[in-house]
Each structure stands twice: as structure tokens, then as C-alpha cells.
Protein backbone atom coordinates (compact mmCIF):
# COMPACT_ATOMS: atom_id res chain seq x y z
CA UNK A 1 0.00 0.00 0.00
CA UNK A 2 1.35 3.59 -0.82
CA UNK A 3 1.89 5.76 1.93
CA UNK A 4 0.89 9.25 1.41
CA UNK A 5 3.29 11.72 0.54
CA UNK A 6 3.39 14.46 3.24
CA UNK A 7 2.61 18.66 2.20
CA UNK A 8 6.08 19.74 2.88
CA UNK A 9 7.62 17.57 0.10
CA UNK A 10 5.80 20.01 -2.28
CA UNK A 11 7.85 23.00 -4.07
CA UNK A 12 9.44 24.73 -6.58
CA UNK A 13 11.75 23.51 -8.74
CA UNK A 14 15.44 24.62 -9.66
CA UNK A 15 15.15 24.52 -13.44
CA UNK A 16 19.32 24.57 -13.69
CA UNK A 17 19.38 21.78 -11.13
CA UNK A 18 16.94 19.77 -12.71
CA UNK A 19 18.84 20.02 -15.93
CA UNK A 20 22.39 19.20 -14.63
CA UNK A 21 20.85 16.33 -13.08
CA UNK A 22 18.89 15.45 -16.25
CA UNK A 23 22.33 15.51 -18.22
CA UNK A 24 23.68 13.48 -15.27
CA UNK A 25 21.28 10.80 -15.36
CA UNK A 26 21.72 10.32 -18.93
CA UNK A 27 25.54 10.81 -18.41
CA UNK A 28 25.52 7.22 -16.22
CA UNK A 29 22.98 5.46 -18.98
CA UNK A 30 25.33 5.98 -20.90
CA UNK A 31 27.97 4.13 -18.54
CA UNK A 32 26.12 0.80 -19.25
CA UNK A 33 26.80 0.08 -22.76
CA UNK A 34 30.09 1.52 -22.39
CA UNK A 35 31.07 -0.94 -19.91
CA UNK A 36 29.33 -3.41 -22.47
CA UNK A 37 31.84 -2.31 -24.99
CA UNK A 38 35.11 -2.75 -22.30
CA UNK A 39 34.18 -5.83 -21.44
CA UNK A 40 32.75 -7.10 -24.74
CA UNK A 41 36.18 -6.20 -26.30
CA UNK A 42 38.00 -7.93 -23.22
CA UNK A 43 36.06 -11.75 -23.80
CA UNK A 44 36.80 -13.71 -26.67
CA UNK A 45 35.25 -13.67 -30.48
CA UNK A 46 32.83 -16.20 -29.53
CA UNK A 47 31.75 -14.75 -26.37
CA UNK A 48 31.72 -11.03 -27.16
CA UNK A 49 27.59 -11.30 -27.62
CA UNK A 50 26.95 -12.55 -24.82
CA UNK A 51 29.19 -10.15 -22.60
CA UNK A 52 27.28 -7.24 -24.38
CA UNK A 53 24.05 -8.65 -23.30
CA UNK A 54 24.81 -9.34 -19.62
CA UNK A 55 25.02 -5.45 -19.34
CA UNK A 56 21.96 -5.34 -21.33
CA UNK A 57 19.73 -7.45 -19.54
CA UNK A 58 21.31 -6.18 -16.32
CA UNK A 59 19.56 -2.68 -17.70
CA UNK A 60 16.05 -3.81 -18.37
CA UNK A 61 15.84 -6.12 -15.42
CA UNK A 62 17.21 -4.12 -12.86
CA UNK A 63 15.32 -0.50 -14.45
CA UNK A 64 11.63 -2.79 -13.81
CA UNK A 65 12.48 -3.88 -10.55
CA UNK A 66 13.69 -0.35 -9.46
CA UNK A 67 10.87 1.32 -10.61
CA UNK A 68 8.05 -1.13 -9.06
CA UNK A 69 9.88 -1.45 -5.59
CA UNK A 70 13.64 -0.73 -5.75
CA UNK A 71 13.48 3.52 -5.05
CA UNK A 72 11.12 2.47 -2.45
CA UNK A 73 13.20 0.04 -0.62
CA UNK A 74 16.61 2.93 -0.94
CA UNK A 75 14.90 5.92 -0.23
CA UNK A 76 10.87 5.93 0.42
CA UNK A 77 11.89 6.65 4.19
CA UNK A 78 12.99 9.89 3.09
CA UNK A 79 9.69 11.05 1.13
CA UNK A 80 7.31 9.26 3.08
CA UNK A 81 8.84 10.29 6.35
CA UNK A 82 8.02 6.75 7.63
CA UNK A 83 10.78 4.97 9.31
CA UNK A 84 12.75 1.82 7.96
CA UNK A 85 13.79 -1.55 8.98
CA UNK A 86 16.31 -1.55 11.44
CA UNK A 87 18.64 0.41 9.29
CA UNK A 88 18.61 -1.58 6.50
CA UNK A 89 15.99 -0.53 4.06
CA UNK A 90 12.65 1.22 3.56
CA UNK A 91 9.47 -0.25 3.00
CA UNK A 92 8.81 -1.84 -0.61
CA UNK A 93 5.45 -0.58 -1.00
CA UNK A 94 5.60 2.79 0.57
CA UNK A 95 6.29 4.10 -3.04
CA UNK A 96 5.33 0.92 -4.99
CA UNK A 97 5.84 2.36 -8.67
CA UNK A 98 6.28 5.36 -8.01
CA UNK A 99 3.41 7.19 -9.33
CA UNK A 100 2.65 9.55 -6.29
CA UNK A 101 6.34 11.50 -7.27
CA UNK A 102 4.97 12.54 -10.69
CA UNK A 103 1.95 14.20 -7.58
CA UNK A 104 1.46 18.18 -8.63
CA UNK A 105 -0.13 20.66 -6.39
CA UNK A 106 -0.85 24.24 -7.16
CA UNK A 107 -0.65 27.00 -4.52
CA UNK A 108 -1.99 30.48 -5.88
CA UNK A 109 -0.42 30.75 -9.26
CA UNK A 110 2.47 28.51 -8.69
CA UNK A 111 2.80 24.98 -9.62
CA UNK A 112 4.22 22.84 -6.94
CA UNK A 113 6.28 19.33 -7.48
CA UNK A 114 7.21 16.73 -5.29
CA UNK A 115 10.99 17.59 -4.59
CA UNK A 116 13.85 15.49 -3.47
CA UNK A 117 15.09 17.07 -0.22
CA UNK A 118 16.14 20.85 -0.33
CA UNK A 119 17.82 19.93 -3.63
CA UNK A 120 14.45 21.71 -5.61
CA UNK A 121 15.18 18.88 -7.89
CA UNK A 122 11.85 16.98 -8.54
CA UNK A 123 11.81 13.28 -6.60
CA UNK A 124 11.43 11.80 -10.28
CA UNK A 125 14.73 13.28 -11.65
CA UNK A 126 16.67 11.92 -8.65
CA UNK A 127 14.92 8.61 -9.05
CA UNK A 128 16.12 8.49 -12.71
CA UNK A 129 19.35 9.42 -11.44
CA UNK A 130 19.49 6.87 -8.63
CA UNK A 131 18.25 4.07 -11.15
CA UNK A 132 21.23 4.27 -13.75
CA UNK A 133 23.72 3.69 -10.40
CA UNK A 134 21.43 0.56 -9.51
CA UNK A 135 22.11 -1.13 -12.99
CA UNK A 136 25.70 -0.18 -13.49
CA UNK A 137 26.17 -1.83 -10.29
CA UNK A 138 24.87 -5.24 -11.19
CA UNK A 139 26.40 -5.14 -14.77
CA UNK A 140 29.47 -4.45 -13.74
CA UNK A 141 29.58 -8.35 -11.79
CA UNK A 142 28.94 -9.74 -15.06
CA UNK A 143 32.63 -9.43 -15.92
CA UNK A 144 33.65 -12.01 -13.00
CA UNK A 145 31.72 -14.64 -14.49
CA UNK A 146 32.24 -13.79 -17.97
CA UNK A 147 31.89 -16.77 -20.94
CA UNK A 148 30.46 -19.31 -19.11
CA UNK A 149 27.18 -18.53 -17.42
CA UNK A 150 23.06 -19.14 -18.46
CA UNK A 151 21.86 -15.99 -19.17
CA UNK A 152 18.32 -16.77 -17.53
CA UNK A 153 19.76 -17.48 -14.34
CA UNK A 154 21.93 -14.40 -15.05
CA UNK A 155 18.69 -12.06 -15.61
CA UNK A 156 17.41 -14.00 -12.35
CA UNK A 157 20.28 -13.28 -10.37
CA UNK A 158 20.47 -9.73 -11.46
CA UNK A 159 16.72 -8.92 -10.13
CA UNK A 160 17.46 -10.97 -6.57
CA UNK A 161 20.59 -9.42 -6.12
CA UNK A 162 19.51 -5.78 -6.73
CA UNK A 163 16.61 -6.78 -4.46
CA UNK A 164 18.50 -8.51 -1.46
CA UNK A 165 21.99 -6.51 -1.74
CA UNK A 166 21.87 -3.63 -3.76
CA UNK A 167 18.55 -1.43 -2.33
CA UNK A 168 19.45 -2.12 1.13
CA UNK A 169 23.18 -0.91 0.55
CA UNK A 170 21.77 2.20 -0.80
CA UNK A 171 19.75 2.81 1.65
CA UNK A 172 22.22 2.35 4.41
CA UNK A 173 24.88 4.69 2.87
CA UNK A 174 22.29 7.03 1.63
CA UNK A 175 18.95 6.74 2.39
CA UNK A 176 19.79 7.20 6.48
CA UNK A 177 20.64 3.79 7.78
CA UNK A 178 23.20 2.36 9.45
CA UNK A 179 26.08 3.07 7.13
CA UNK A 180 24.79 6.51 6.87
CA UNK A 181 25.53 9.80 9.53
CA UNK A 182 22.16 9.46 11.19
CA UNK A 183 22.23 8.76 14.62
CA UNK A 184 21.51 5.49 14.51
CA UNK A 185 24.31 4.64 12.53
CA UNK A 186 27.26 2.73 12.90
CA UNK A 187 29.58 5.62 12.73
CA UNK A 188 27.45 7.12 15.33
CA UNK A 189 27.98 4.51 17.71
CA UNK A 190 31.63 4.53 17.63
CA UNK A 191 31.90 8.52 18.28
CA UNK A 192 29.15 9.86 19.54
CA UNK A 193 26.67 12.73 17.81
CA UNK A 194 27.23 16.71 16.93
CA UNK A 195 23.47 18.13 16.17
CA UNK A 196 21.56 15.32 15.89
CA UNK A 197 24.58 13.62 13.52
CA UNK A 198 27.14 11.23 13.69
CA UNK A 199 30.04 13.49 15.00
CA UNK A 200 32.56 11.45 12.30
CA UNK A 201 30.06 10.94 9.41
CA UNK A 202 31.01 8.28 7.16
CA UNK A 203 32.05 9.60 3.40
CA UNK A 204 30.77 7.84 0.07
CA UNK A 205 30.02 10.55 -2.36
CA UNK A 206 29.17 9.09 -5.33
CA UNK A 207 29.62 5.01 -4.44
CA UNK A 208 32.20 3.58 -3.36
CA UNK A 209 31.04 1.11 -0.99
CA UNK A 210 27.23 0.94 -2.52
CA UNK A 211 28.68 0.23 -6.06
CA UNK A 212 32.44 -1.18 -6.49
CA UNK A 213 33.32 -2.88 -3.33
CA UNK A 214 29.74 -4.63 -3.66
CA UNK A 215 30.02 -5.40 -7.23
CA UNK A 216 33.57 -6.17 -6.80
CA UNK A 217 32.59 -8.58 -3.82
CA UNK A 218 29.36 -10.29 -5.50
CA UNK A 219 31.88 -10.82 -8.39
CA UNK A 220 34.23 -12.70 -6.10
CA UNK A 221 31.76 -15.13 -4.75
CA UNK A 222 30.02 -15.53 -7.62
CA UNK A 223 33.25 -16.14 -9.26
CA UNK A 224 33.76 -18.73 -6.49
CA UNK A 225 31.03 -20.53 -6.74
CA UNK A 226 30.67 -20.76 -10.42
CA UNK A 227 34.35 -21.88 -11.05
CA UNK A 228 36.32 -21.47 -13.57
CA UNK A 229 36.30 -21.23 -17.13
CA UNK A 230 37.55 -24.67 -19.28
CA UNK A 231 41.30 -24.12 -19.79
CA UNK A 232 42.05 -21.55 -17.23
CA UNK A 233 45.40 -21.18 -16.12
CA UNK A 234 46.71 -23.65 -18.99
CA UNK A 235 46.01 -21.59 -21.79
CA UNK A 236 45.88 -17.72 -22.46
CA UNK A 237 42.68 -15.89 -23.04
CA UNK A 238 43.02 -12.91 -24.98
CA UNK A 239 41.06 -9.93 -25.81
CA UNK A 240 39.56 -10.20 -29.01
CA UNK A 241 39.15 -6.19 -29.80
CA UNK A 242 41.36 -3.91 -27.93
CA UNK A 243 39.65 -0.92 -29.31
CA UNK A 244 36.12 -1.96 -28.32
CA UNK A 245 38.27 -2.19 -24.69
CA UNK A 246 39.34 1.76 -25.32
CA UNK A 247 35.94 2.99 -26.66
CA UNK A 248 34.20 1.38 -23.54
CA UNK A 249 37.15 2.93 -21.18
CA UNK A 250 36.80 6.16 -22.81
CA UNK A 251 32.57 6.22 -22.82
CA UNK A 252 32.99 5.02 -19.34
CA UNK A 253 35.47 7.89 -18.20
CA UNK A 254 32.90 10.22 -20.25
CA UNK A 255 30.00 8.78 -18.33
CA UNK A 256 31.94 8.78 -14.62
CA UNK A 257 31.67 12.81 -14.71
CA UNK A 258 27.53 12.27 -14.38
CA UNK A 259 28.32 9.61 -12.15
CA UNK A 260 30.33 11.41 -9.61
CA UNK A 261 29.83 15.54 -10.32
CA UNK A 262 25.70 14.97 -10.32
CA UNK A 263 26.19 13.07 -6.92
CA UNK A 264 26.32 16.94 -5.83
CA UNK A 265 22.74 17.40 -7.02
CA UNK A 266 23.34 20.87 -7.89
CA UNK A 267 25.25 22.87 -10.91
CA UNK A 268 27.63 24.48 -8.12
CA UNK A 269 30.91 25.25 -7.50
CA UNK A 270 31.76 22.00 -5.26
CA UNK A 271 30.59 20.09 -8.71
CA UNK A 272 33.03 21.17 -10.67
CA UNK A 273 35.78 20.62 -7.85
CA UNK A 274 34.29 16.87 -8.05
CA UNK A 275 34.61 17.13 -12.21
CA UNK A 276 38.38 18.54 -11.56
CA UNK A 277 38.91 15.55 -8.89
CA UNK A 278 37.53 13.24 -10.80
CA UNK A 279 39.78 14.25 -13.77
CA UNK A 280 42.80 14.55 -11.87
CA UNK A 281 42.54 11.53 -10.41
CA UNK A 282 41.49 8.76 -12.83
CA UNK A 283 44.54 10.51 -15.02
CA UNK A 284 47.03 9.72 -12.06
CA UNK A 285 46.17 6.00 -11.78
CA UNK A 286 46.45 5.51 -15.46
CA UNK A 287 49.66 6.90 -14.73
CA UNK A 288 50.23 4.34 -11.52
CA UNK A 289 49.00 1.07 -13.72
CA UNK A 290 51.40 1.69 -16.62
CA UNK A 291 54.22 2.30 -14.55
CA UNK A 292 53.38 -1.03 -12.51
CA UNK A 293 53.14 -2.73 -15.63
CA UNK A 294 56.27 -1.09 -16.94
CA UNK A 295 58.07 -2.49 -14.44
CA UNK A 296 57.44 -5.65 -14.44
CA UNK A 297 56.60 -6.71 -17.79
CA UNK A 298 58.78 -3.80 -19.60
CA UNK A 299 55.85 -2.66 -21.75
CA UNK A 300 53.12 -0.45 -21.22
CA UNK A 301 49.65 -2.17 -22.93
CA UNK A 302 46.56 0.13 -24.17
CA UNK A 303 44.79 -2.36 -22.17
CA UNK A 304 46.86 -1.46 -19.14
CA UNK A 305 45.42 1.94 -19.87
CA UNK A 306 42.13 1.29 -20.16
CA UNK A 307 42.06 -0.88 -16.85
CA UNK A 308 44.07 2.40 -15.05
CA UNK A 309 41.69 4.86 -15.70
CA UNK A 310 38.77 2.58 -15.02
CA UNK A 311 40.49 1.72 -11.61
CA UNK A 312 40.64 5.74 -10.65
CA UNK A 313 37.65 6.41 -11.92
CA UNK A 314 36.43 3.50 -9.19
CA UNK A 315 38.67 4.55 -6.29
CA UNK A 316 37.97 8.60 -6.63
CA UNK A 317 34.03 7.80 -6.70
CA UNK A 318 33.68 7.84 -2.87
CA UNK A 319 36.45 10.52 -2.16
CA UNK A 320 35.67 12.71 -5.21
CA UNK A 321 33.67 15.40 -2.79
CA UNK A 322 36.20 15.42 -0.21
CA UNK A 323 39.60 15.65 -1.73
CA UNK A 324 41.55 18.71 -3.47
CA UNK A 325 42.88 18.48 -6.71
CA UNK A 326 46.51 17.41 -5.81
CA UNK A 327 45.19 14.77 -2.80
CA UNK A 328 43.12 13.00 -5.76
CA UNK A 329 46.44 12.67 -8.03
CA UNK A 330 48.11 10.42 -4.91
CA UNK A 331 45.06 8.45 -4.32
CA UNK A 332 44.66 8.00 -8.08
CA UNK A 333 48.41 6.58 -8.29
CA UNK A 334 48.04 4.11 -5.49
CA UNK A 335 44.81 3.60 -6.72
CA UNK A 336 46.34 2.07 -10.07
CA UNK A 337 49.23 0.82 -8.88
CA UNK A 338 46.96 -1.50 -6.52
CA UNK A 339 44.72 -2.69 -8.78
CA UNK A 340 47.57 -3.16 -11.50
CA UNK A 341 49.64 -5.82 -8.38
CA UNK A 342 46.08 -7.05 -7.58
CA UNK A 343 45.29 -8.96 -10.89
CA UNK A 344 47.88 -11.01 -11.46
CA UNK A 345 47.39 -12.59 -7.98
CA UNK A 346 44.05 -14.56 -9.24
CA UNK A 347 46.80 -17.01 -11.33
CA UNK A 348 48.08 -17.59 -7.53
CA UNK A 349 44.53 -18.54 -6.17
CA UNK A 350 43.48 -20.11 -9.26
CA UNK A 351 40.63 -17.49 -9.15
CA UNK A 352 38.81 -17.01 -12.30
CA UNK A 353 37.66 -13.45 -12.46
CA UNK A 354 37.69 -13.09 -16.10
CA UNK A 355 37.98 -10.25 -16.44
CA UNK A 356 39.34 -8.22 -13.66
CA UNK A 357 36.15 -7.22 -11.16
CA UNK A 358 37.91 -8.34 -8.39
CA UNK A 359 41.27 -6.31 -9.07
CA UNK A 360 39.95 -3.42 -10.47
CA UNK A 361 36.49 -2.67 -8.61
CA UNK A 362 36.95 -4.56 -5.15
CA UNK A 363 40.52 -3.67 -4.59
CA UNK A 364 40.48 0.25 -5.77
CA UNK A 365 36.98 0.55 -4.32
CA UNK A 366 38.56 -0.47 -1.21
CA UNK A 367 41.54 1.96 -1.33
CA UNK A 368 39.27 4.77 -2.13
CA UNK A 369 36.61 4.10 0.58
CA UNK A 370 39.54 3.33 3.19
CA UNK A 371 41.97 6.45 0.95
CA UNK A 372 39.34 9.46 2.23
CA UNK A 373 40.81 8.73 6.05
CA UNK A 374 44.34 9.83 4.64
CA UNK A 375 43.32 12.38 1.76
CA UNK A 376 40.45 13.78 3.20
CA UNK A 377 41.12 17.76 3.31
CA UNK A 378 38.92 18.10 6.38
CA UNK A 379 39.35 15.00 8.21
CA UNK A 380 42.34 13.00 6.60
CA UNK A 381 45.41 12.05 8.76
CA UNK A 382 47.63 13.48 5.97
CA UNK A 383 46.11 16.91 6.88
CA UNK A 384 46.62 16.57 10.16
CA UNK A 385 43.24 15.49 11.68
CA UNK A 386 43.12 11.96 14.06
CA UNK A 387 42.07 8.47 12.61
CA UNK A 388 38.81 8.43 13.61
CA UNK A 389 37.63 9.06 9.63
CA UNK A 390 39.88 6.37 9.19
CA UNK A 391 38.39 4.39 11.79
CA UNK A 392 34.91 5.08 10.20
CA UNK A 393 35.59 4.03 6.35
CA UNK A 394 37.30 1.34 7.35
CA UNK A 395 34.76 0.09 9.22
CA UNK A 396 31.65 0.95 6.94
CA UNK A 397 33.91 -0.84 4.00
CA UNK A 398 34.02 -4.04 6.01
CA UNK A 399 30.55 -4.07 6.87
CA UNK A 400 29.61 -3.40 2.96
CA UNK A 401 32.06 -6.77 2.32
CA UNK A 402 29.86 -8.74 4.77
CA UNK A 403 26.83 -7.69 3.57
CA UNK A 404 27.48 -8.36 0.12
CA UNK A 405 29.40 -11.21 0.73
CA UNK A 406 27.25 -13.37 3.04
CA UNK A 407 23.97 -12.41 0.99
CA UNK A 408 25.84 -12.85 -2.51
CA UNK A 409 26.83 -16.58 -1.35
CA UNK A 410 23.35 -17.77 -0.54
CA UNK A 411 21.52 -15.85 -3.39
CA UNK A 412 23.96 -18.21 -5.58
CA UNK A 413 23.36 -21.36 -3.57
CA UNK A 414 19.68 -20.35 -3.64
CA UNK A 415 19.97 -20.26 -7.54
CA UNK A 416 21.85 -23.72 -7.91
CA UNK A 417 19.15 -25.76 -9.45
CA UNK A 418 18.58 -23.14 -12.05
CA UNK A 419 22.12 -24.25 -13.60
CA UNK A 420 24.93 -21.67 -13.47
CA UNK A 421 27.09 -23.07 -16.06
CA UNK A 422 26.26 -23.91 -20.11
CA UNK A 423 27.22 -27.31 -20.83
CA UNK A 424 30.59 -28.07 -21.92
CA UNK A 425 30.42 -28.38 -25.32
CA UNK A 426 28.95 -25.22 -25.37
CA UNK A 427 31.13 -23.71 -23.63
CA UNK A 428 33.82 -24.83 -26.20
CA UNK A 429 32.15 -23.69 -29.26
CA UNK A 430 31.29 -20.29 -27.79
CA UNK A 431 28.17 -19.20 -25.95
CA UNK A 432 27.05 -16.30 -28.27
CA UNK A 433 25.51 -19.53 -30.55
CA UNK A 434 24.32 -21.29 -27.82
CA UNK A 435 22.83 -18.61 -25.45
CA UNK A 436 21.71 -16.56 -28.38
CA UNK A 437 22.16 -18.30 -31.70
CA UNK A 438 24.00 -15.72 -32.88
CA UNK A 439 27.52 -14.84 -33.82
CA UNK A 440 29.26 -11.22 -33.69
CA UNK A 441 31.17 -11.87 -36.61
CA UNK A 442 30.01 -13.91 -40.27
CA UNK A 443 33.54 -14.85 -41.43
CA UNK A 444 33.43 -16.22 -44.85
């Protein structure tokens, strides 16, 4: 049952807001076939199809679900002013489809909207905006299980997960749960209140925790569980199209300045400080994964690259609000030097992340959440404030892992009889013609 939407969520709207955020939302659509592209060009000939339409059907199964009961379960707390479950997430039905934020009401002459916060952004534009983060976040685990997965229980997994994992995460960074600065929160609880707030409030600006350490997780246990590819570690699989790999890095890097500068809401000043940040610091850890991979295999790879910038643009996401310009270029180095040391360490486990979610998203996600106690200009170490940010992002980062990590594992259990893996032989002759009956390239 909808809950009624209370008068003082009614105003006026910021028409330069609204369109910033407008461009923003469309900004991280975008960011969905681009990461098709990367990781399409990363799989093999045979497989490229199918890679594309993971992130495909990761965007029409996760927009439905987000729209019927997804905003509702993040954020309806927030509208509704009703309270949520034990931190965790709102109620699913409070704003079941989400018809009552398209709600108009005029006072006098003046037209009044249902507005998200003191933003005077209308509800719906932040929903849009919110959405495209929700199924970026699920595409991006496709690349962990890449090649060898039914795409039913794929699609399956995509609307549980978002369900179970995702809309709760959201709501506990940012819809006022326990991740959050409310008082109830975790960060609360380990230093006390200022106003009514958590005196240390816990910093993810634009998603670090609620989209790359748990994709980058969910990719690990689903990469766990599903097991490896036929061959792995006794043969070499190779992109097939390197520039499909820099097109996708260079859509994505495009698509990362919605992501993170209209996580400000607003056309402001502090926006384009986040642009500049964001900028700065996906540049330095291109810089920091072609140096790593200098070193030790004395070439620098356009694939190395692509992977760099895509492991700033992860690491800055959560810090991007807090940093200056010249604190994002060191986090942005160590950021792709990490993540560049981190991938070639799933040949020593005998962990098949195909392509790199675990590296790239998990382990810069981490060093960005963790990075904003050191490089924080108002509360980092490095600027001579205490550890108790520190204290905080580390802890909020492990709880995210746990989460994700625990719920991830039994979603995947749950899903067992569906049949993760294509049958062999299919997975020899390529999954594009036996998922889809299709091929990406007729060569005569």
C-alpha cells in the first residue's frame, strides 16, 4: 500500500538543477553500454555477444524492478517520512511504482512538485538518477563470471541481487541507515553525535562502498562458486578487440563525470571541484597502472590503460567530494598501482575473475573508501586530523564486504538448481551460438 506523501515535500523547482541532473542521469545510462563495450572487447570472439548482453539485460531487469519497488526500498523513508527496517531498508510498498512523485499541487499561481530534499530537484529526476547507479552496479559483476554462465539465471540473479543486496546498501549509505551519519548509525555509535549527527560521518560521495566494493565482492563469490572457465590457467585468453576495450574505457570515463559531479545534485561550485577531482585523479592512476606494468613486464599495454583509468575512476568515486585536486592525483596513483599488483594474484589462487572485477572494482573501491581517512582535506590524517575518519571508512567498508558477501553466497546457492554453467560443449564452441544463436562476426 502507498503511503501518502506528506505537504512539505511540495515546491518549486530549480530549473538549472533539474537540468544538470537530467544531463547526469543520462551521463551514467550511458555508462552501461560503455562498460558493455570494455568488457565485450576484453572476452573472446565467440563470447563477445553474450558479454554485451549481460550489461543489457542487467539494464532492463534491474530498471523494472527499481521502478516497481527498488526507489522504495533505498529511499521511500525519506519522502514518506516513515521509518525503515532496522537500518537496513525502507518499506517496498511505501512508493510501490512510483506514481505519487509525478503528484502536482498548485498554490496560488504557482505549480508545486514533489521535490527530493532541499535539492528543488523533482523526486522523479533523482529517481532516474538513482536508477542508472542501480544497474551499473549489477552489470558491472557480469565481468567475473564472464563466458560461461546461463543468461536466464543471469537475468534472475540480477533482479534478486539488486533486491537482497543492492537497495538495502543504498539505503544504508544514503537513504539514512546504518552506514549513513544518522544517529543510529554505525559511525554514530563509535563517536558519539554533533546536532543530531554522527560526529565522524562516514564519506561515500558518489559510491564507493554501494557500487564497487559490492560489485567487486558479488563478483568474487560468484566467481567462487561458479568456477572457472575450461582451460584456465593452462592456456591464455586474450582480448579479441582492444579498441572496443578503449571505446568502452573512454565512454565510461565520459559517463563517470555524471556519475560522480551529479552526486552533488546541484550545478555548483563544489561540482566542478568533483569534475576537476575526478579528472585529476582517474589521469594519475592511469599513470600508476602503466608504470606497474612497466616495471614488471617492460611494456606499457593500451589495455593497461584502459584498466588504469577505469580503476581511478572507481577509487575517486567515494572521495571525489572530499579531496583537493593534488590529494586526488596520490590516491589516483596508489589507486592504479593497486589494482595493476592485484590482478595477477588470481593465477596464484586459481581465481577465475575473467575479467578483472575483483582487481579493479573490489581492490580500488577499497583503497578509495579506506583512501578518504588519509586524503580527506577536512578529516584526513595526511592533513593533520586523528584516525577516527579512518576508523569510520574502514569500518563501513568491512561491513559493505559482509553484507554483500554473506547475501551474494546464498543468493547463488539459492539459484543452484537453475544451472549456473552452459554445458561443456557449449562452452567450447562459444556461448554467443548457444545462449543466443548468434555470432558477432560472419567470417566467410
Amino acid at each position: 500500500m502507498n503511503v501518502a506523501l506528506p505537504d512539505e515535500v511540495f515546491g518549486t523547482i530549480d530549473t538549472g538543477n533539474t537540468a544538470w541532473m537530467l544531463i547526469s542521469a543520462s551521463l551514467v545510462l550511458l555508462m552501461t553500454p560503455a562498460l558493455a563495450f570494455f568488457y565485450g572487447g576484453l572476452a573472446r570472439a565467440k563470447s563477445v555477444l553474450n558479454m554485451m548482453m549481460m550489461s543489457f539485460g542487467a539494464l532492463g531487469a534491474v530498471t523494472v524492478v527499481y521502478v516497481l519497488w527498488g526507489f522504495s526500498m533505498s529511499f521511500g523513508n525519506s519522502l514518506t517520512g516513515t521509518g525503515d527496517i532496522a537500518g537496513l531498508f525502507s518499506n517496498p510498498l511505501a512508493l510501490f511504482g512510483s506514481d505519487q512523485l509525478a503528484q502536482t499541487r498548485t498554490v496560488g499561481d504557482t505549480t508545486e512538485f514533489v521535490l527530493w530534499g532541499d535539492t528543488h530537484i523533482p523526486a522523479t529526476v533523482f529517481m532516474a538518477f538513482q536508477l542508472t547507479f542501480a544497474v551499473l552496479t549489477v552489470a558491472l559483476i557480469s565481468g567475473a563470471i564472464a563466458e560461461r554462465v546461463r543468461f536466464a539465471t543471469w537475468i534472475v540473479f540480477s533482479v534478486v541481487f539488486s533486491t537482497v543486496v543492492y537497495f538495502p546498501i543504498a539505503h544504508m549509505v544514503w537513504g539514512g541507515g546504518i552506514l549513513s551519519g544518522s544517529p543510529d548509525g554505525i559511525a554514530a555509535k563509535m563517536f558519539g553525535t554533533t546536532d543530531g549527527e554522527a560526529s565522524v560521518a562516514p564519506i561515500d560521495f558518489a559510491g564507493g562502498t554501494v557500487v564497487h566494493i559490492n560489485a567487486g565482492m558479488a563478483g568474487l563469490v560468484l566467481a567462487l562458486v561458479v568456477g572457472q572457465r575450461k582451460g584456465f590457467g593452462r592456456k591464455i585468453f586474450r582480448p579479441h578487440n582492444i579498441p572496443f576495450v578503449m571505446l568502452g574505457a573512454a565512454l565510461l570515463w565520459f559517463g563517470w563525470f555524471g556519475f560522480n559531479a551529479g552526486s552533488e545534485l546541484a550545478a555548483d561550485a563544489n561540482a566542478g571541484l568533483v569534475w576537476l577531482n575526478t579528472a585529476a585523479g582517474t589521469s594519475a592512476a592511469m599513470v600508476g597502472w602503466l608504470a606497474i606494468e612497466w616495471y614488471r613486464d617492460d611494456r606499457p599495454t593500451s589495455v593497461g590503460a584502459a584498466s588504469g583509468v577505469v580503476a581511478g575512476l572507481v577509487a575517486i568515486t567515494p572521495a571525489c567530494g572530499a579531496l583537493t585536486p593534488v590529494g586526488s592525483l596520490g590516491l589516483g596513483f596508489i589507486a592504479g598501482a593497486l589494482a595493476a599488483a592485484a590482478i595477477g594474484l588470481k593465477y596464484r589462487f586459481g581465481l577465475d575473475d575473467s575479467l578483472d572485477v575483483v582487481g579493479v572494482h573490489l581492490v580500488a573501491g577499497l583503497w578509495g573508501t579506506v583512501g578518504v581517512g588519509l586524503f580527506a582535506k577536512e578529516s584526513g590524517i595526511l592533513y593533520g586530523h586523528d584516525v577516527k575518519q579512518l576508523a569510520v571508512q574502514t569500518v563501513i567498508a568491512c561491513v559493505a564486504l559482509a553484507f554483500t558477501g554473506i547475501l551474494t553466497a546464498v543468493i547463488a546457492y539459492l539459484l543452484k538448481p537453475m544451472g549456473w554453467r552452459i554445458d561443456p560443449e557449449v562452452e567450447q564452441s562459444g556461448i554467443d551460438a548457444g545462449e543466443h544463436a548468434e555470432s558477432a562476426y560472419e567470417l566467410a
